[in-house]
C-alpha atoms as a PDB file:
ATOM      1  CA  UNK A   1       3.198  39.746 -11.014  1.00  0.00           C
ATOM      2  CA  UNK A   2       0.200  37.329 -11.365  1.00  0.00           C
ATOM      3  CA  UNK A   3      -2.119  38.770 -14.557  1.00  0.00           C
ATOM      4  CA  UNK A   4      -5.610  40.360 -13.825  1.00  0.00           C
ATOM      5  CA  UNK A   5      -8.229  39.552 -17.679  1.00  0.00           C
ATOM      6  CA  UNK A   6     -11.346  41.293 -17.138  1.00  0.00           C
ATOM      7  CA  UNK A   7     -11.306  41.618 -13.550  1.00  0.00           C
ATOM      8  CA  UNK A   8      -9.653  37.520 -13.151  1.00  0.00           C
ATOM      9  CA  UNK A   9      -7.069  37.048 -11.205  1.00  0.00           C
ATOM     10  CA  UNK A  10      -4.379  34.626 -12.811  1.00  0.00           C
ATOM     11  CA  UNK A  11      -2.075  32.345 -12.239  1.00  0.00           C
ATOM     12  CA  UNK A  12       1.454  34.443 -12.892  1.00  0.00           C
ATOM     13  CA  UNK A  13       2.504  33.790 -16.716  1.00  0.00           C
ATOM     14  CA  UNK A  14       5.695  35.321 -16.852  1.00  0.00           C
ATOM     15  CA  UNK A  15       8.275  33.523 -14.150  1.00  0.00           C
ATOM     16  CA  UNK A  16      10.105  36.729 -13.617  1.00  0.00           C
ATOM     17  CA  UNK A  17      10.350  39.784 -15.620  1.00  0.00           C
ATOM     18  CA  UNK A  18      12.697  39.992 -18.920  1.00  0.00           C
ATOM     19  CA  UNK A  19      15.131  42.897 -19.973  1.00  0.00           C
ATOM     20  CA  UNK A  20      16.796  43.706 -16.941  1.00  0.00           C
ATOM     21  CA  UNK A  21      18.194  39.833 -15.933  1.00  0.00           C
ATOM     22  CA  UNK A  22      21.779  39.905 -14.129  1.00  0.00           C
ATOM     23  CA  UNK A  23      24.304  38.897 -16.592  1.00  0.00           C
ATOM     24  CA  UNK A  24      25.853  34.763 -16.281  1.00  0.00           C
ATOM     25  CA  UNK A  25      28.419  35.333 -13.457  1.00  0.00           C
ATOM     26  CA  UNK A  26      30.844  32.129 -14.827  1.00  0.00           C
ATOM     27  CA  UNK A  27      31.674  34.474 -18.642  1.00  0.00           C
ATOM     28  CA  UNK A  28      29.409  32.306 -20.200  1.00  0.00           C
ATOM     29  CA  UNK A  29      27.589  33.714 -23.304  1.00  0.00           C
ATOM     30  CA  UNK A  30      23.456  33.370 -22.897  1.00  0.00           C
ATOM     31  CA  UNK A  31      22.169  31.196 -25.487  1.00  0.00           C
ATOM     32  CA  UNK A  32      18.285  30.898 -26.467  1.00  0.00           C
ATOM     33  CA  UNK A  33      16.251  30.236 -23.901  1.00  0.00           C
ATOM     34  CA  UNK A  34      14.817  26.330 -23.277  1.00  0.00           C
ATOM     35  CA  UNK A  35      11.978  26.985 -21.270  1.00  0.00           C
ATOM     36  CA  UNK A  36       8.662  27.944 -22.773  1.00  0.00           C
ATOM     37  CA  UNK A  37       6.648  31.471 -22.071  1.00  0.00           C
ATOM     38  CA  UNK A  38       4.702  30.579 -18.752  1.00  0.00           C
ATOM     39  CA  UNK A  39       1.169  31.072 -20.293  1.00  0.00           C
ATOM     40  CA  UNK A  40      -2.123  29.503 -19.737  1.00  0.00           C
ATOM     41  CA  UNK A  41      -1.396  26.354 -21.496  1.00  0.00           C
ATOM     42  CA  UNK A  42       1.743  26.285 -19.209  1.00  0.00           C
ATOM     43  CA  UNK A  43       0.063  25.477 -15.985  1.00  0.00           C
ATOM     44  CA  UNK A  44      -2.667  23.446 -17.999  1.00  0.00           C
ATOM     45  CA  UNK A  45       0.107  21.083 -19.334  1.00  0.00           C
ATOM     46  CA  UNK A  46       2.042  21.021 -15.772  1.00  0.00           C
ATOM     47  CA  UNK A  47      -0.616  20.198 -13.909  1.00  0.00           C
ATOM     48  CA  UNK A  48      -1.405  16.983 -15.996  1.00  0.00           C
ATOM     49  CA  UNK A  49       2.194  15.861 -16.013  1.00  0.00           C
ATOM     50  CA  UNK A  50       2.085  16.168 -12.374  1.00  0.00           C
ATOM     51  CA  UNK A  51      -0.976  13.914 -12.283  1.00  0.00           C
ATOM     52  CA  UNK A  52      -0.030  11.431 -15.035  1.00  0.00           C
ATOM     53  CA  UNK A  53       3.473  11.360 -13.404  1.00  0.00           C
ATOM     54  CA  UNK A  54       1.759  10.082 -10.328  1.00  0.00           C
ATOM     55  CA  UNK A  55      -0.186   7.505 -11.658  1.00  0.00           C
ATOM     56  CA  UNK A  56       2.455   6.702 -14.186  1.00  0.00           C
ATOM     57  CA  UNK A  57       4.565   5.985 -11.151  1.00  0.00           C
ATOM     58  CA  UNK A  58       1.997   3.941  -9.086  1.00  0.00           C
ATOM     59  CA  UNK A  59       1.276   1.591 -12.227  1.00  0.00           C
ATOM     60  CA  UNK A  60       5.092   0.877 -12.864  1.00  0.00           C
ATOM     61  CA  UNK A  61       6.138  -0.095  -9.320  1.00  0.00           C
ATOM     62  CA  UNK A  62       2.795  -2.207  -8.740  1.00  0.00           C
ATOM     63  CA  UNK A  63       3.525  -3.883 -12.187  1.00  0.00           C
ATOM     64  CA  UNK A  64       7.306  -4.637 -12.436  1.00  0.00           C
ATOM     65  CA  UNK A  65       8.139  -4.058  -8.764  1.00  0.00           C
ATOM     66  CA  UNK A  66       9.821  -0.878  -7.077  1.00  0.00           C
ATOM     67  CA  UNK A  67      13.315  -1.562  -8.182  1.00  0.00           C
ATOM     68  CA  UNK A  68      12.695  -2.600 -11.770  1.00  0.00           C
ATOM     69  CA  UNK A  69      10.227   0.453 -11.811  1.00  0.00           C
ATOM     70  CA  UNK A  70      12.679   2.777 -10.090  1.00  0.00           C
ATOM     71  CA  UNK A  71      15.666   1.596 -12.803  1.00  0.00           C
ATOM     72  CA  UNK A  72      13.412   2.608 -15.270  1.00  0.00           C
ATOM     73  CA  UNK A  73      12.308   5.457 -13.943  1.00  0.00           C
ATOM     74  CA  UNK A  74      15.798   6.448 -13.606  1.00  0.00           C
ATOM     75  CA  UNK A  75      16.869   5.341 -16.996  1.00  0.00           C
ATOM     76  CA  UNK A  76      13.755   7.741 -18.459  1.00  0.00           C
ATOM     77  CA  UNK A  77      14.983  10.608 -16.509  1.00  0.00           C
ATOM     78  CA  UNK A  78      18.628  10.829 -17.347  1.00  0.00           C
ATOM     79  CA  UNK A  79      17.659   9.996 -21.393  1.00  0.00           C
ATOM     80  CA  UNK A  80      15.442  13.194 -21.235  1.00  0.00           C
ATOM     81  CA  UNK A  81      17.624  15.116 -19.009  1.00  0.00           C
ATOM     82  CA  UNK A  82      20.514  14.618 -21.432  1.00  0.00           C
ATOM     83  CA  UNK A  83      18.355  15.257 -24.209  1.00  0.00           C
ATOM     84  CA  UNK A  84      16.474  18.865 -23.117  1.00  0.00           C
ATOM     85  CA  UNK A  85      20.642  19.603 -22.186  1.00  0.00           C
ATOM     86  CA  UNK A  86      22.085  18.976 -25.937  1.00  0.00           C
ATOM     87  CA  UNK A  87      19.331  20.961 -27.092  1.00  0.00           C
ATOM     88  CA  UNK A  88      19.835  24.743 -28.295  1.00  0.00           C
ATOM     89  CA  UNK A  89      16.673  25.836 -28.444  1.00  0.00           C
ATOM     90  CA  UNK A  90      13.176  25.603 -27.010  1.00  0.00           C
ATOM     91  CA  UNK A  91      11.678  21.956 -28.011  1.00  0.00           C
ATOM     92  CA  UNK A  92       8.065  21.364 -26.875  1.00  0.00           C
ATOM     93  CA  UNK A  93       8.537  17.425 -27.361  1.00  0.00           C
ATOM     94  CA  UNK A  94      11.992  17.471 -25.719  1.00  0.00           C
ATOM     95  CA  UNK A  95      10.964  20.161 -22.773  1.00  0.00           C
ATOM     96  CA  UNK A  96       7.969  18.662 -21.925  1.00  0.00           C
ATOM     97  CA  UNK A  97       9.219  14.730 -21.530  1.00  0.00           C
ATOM     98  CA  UNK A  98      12.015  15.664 -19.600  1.00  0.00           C
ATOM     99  CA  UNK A  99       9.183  17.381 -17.557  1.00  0.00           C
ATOM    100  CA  UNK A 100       7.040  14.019 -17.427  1.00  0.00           C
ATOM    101  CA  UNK A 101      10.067  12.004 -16.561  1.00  0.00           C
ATOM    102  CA  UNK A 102      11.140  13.939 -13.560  1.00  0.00           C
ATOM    103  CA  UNK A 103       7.285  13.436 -12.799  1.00  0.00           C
ATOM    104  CA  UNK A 104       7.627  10.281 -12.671  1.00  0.00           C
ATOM    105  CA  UNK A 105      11.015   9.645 -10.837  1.00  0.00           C
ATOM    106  CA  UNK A 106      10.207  12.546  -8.275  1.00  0.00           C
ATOM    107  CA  UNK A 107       7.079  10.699  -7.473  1.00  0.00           C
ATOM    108  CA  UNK A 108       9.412   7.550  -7.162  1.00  0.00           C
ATOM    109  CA  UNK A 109      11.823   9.187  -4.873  1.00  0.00           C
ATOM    110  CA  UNK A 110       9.577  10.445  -2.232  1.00  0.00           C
ATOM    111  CA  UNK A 111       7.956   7.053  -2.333  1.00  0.00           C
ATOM    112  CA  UNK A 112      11.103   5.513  -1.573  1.00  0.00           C
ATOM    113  CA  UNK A 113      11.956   7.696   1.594  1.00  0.00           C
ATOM    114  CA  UNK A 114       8.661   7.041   2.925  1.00  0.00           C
ATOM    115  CA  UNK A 115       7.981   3.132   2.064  1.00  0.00           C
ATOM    116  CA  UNK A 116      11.660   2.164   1.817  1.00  0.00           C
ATOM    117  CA  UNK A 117      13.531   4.259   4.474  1.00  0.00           C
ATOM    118  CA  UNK A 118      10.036   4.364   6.190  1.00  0.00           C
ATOM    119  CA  UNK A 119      10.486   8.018   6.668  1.00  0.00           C
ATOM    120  CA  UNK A 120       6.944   9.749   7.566  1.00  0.00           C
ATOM    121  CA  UNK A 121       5.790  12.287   5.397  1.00  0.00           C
ATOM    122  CA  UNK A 122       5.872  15.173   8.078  1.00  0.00           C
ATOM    123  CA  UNK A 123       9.544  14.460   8.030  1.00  0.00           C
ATOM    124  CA  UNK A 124      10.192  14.210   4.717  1.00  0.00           C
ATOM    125  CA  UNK A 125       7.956  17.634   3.422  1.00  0.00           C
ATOM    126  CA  UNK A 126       9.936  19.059   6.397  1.00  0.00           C
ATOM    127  CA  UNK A 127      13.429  17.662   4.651  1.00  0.00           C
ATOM    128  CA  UNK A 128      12.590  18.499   0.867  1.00  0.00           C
ATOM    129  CA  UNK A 129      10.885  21.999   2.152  1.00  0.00           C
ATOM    130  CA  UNK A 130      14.484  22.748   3.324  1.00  0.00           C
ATOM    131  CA  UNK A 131      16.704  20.918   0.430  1.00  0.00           C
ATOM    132  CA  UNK A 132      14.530  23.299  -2.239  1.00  0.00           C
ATOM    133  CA  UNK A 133      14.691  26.209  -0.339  1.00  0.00           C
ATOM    134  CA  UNK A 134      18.881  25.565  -0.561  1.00  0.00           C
ATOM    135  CA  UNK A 135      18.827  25.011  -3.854  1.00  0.00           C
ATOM    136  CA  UNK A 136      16.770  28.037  -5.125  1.00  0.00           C
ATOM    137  CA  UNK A 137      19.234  30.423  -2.095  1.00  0.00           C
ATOM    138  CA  UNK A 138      22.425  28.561  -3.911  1.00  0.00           C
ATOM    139  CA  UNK A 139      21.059  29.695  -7.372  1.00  0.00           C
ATOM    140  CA  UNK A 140      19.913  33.454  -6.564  1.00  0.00           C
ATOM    141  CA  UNK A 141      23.417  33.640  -5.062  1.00  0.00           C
ATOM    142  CA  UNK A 142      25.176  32.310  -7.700  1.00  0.00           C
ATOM    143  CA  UNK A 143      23.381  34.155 -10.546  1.00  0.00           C
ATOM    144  CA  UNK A 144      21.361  36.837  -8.387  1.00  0.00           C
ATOM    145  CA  UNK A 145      17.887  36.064 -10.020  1.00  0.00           C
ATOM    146  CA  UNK A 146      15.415  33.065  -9.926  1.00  0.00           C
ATOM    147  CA  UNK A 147      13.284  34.068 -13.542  1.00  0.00           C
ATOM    148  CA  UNK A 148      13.137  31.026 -15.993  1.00  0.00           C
ATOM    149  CA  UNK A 149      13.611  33.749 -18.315  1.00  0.00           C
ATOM    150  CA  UNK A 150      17.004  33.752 -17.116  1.00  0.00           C
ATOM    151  CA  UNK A 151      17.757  29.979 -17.874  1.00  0.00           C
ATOM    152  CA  UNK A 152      20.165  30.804 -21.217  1.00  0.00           C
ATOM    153  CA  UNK A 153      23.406  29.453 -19.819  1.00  0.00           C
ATOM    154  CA  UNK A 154      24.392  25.776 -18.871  1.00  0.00           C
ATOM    155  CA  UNK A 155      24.608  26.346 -15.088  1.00  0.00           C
ATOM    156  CA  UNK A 156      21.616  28.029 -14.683  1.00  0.00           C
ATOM    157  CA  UNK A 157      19.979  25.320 -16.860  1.00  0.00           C
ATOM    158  CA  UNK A 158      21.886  23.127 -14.343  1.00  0.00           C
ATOM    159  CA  UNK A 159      19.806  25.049 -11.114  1.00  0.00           C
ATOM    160  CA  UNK A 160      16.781  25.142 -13.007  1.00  0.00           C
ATOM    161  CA  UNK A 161      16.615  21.183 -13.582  1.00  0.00           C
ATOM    162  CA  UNK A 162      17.661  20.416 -10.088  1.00  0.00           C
ATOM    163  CA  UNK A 163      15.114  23.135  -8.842  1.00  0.00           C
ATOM    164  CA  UNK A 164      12.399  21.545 -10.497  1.00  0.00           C
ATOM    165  CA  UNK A 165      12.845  17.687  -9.317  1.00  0.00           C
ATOM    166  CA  UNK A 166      12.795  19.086  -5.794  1.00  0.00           C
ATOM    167  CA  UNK A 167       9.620  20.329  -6.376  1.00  0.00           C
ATOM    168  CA  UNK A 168       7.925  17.342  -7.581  1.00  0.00           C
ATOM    169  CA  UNK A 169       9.760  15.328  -4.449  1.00  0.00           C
ATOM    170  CA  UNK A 170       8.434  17.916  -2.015  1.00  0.00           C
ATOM    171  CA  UNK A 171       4.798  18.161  -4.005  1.00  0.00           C
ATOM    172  CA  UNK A 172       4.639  14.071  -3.971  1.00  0.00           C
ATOM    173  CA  UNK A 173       5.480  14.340   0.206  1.00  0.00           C
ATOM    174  CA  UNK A 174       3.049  17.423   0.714  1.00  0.00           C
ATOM    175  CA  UNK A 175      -0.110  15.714  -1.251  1.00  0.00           C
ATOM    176  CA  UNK A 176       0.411  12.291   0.273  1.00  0.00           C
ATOM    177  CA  UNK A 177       0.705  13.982   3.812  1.00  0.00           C
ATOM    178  CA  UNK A 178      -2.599  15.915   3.749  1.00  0.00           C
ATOM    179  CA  UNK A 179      -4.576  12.880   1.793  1.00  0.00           C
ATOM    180  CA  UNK A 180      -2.964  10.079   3.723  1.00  0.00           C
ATOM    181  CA  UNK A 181      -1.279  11.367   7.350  1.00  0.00           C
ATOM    182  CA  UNK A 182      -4.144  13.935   7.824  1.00  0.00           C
ATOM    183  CA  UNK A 183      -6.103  11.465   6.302  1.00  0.00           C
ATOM    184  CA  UNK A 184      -8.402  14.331   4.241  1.00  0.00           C
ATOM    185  CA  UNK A 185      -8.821  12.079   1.353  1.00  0.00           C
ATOM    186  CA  UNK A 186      -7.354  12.310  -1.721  1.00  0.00           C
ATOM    187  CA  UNK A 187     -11.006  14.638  -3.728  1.00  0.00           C
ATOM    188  CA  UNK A 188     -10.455  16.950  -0.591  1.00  0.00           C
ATOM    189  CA  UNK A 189      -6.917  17.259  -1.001  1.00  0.00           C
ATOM    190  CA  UNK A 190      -7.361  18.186  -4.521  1.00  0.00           C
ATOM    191  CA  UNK A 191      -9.686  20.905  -3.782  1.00  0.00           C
ATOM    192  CA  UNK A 192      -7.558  21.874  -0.577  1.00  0.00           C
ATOM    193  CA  UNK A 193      -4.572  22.484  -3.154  1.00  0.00           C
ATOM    194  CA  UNK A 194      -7.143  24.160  -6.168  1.00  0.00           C
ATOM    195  CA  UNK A 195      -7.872  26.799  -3.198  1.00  0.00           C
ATOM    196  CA  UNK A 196      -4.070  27.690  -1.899  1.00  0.00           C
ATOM    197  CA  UNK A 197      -2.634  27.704  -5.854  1.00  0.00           C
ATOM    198  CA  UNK A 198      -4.636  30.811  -5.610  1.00  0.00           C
ATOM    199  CA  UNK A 199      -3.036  32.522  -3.348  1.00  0.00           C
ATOM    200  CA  UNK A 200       0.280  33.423  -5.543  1.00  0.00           C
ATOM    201  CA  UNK A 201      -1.967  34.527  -8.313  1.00  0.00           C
ATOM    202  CA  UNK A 202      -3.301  36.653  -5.568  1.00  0.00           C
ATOM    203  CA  UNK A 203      -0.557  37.719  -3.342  1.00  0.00           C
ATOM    204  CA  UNK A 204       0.617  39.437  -6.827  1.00  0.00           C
ATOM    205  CA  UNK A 205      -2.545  40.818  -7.571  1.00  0.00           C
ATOM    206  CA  UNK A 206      -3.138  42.756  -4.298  1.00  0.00           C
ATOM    207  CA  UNK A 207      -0.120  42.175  -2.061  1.00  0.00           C
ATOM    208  CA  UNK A 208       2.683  43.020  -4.593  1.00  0.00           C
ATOM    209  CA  UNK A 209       3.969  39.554  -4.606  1.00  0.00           C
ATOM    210  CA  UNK A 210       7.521  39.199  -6.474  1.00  0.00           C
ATOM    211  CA  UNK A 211       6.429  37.547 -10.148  1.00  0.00           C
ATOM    212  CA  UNK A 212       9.310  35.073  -9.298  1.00  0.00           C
ATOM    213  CA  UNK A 213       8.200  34.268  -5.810  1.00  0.00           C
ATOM    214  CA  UNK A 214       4.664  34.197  -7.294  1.00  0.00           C
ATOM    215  CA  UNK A 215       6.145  31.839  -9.802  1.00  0.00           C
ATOM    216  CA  UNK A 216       7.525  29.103  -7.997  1.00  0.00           C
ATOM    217  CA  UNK A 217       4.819  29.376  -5.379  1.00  0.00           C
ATOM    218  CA  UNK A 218       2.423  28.467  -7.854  1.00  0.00           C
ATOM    219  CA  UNK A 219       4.956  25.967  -9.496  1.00  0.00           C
ATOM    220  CA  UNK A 220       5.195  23.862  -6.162  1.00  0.00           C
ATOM    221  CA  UNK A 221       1.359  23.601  -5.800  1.00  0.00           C
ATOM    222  CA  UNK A 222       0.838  21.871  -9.306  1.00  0.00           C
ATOM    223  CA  UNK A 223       2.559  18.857  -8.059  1.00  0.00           C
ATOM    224  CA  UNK A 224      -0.250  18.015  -4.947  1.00  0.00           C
ATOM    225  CA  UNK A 225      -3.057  19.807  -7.138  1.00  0.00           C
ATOM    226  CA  UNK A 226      -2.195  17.158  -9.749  1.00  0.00           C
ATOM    227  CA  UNK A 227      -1.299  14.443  -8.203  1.00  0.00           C
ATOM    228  CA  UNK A 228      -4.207  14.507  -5.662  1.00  0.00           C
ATOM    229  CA  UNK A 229      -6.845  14.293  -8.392  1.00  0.00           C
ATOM    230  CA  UNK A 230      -4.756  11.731 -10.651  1.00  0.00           C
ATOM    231  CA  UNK A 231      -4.403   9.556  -7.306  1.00  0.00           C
ATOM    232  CA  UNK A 232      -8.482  10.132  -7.037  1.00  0.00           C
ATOM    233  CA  UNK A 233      -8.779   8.713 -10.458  1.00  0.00           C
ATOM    234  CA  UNK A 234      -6.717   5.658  -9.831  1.00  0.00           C
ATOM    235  CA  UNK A 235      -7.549   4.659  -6.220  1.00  0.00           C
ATOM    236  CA  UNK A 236     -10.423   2.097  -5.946  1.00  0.00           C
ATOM    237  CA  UNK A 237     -13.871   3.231  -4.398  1.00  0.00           C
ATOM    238  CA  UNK A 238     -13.218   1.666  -1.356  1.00  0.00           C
ATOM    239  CA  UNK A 239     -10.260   4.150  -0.902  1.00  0.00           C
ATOM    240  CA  UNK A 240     -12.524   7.607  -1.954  1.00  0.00           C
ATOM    241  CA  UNK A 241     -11.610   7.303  -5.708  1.00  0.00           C
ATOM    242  CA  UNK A 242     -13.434   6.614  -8.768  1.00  0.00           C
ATOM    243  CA  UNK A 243     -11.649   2.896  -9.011  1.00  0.00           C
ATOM    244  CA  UNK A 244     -10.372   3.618 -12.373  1.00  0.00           C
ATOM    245  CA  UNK A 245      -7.007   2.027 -11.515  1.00  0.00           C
ATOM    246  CA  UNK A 246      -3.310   3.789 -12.164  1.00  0.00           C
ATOM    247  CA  UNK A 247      -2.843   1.988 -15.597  1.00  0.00           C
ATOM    248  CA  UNK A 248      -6.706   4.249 -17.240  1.00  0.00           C
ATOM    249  CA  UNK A 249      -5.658   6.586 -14.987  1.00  0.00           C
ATOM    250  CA  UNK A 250      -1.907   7.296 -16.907  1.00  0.00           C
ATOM    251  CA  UNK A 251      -3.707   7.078 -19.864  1.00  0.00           C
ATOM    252  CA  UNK A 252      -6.768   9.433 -19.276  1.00  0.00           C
ATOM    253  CA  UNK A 253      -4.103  11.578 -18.363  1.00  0.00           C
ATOM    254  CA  UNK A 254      -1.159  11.398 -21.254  1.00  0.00           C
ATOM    255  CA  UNK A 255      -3.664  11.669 -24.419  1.00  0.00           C
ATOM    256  CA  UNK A 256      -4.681  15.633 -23.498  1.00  0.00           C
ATOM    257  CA  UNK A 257      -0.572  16.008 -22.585  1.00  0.00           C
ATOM    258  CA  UNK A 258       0.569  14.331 -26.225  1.00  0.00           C
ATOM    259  CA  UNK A 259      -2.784  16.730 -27.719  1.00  0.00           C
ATOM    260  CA  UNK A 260      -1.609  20.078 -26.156  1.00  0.00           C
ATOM    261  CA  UNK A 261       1.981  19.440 -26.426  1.00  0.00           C
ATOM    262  CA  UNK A 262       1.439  18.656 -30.109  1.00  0.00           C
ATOM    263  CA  UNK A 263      -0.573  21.439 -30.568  1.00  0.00           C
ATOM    264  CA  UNK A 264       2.148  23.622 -28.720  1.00  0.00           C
ATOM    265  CA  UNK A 265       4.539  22.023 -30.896  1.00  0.00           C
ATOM    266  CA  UNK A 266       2.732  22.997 -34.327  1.00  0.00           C
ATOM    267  CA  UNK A 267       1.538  26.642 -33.250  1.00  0.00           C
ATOM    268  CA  UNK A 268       4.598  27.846 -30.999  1.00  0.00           C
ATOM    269  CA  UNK A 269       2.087  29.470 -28.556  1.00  0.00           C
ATOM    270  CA  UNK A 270       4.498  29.362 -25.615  1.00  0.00           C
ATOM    271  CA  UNK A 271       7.934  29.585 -27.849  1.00  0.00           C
ATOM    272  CA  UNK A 272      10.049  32.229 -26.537  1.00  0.00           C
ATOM    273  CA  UNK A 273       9.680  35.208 -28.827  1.00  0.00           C
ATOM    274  CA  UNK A 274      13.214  35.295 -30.362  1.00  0.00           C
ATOM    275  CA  UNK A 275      12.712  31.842 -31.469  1.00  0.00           C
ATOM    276  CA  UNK A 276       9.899  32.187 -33.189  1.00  0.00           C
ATOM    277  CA  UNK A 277      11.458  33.928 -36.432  1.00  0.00           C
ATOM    278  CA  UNK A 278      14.214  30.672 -36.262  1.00  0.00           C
ATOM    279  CA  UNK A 279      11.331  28.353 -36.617  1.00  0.00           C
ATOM    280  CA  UNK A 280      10.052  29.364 -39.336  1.00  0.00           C
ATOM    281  CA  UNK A 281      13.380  29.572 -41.188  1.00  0.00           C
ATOM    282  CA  UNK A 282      14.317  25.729 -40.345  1.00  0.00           C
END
């Protein structure tokens, strides 16, 4: 359920309750979890990858091309991927990149259905709307629950990762559709997406919301709440933006990720409780 602090509603920090998670359904044995606690700092850190992973994304196709960008887009993905996989434990460093990558080659795919295939953006929100809403039925089927704090077992890891790059494809098609197609700008957009990220915080708080549904209602939102302010960063004045450019713009954006993450990283704020003990021992 989304939090209420002195009388604030909250974004939901807990992705699903713990203690009472279906067992793995494939005789797997759970493992330690390798997502962190969904706190404050979580949506803090999400939304700026969402941003940065827009701009990042603008700035590498503009300046090496779209396939050369898209290879290497590609290429940072599956390094990170592969990494945050091999891991047994929650790593900030490792969690987080993986995080910025599929940022950054989410933001690339949508591009390429809409500039490449020429695919509008009603079509393709429509199409990724209906490819994430598979994905998360396929999961709850397979394991019967959607909680991150579920995610201990390679194929839920597996549904988790593949969950998450649909939402940054469907967030990149949703926040280019409203600034661009509906042509509110890319300033109004932001605030359009600041106002409806409230409404899982508050569908807990007085509609009895599921926590999970609350969750990754919130979760989908970061991507056009992010990436509608980093694109009004980049984008010159001419276009509604401050004229920064994409290049500032990724870099406004990645030195408060690489200070919170480090930070994260150093106090274990948002390390899953049973890991905590483990760090401290290694």
């Amino acid at each position: 359920m989304a939090q209420s602090t002195g009388g604030a509603t909250t974004l939901p920090t807990t992705g699903g309750g713990r203690g009472h998670e279906p067992l793995p359904h494939t005789g797997e044995s759970p493992g330690w979890s390798k997502v962190p606690q969904v706190t404050a700092l979580f949506w803090g850190v999400k939304v700026l990858t969402t941003g940065m992973g827009e701009t990042a994304s603008d700035y590498l196709g503009r300046t090496l091309g779209p396939i050369p960008a898209g290879c290497l887009g590609l290429a940072g993905f599956l390094l990170f991927l592969v990494l945050q996989f091999r891991a047994t434990r929650y790593r900030p460093w490792t969690y987080w990149s993986a995080i910025v990558m599929v940022s950054v080659f989410g933001t690339m795919a949508a591009d390429v259905v809409h500039v490449v295939a020429g695919i509008p953006y009603t079509v393709s929100a429509v199409a990724f709307t209906v490819a994430l809403a598979a994905l998360l039925a396929a999961w709850y089927r397979a394991e019967g629950t959607l909680s991150i704090h579920s995610v201990r077992t390679r194929r839920r890891e597996t549904f988790y990762w593949a969950t998450v790059l649909a939402t940054f494809a469907l967030g990149t098609a949703v926040g280019d559709l409203t600034a661009g197609t509906f042509h509110l700008g890319y300033l109004p957009s932001g605030v359009l997406f600041a106002a409806l990220i409230a409404v899982p915080a508050l569908s807990g708080r007085f509609l009895g919301l599921n926590a999970v549904a609350a969750f990754w209602g919130a979760y989908v939102l970061t991507r056009p709440l992010g990436a509608s302010f980093a694109d009004w960063m980049g984008v010159s004045t001419a276009r509604g933006g401050l004229g920064w450019g994409t290049g500032p713009a990724t870099l406004a954006l990645t030195v408060p990720i690489v200070l919170l993450v480090g930070y994260l990283a150093i106090s274990h704020k948002d390390t899953p409780p049973e890991q905590t003990g483990a760090h401290h021992a290694v």
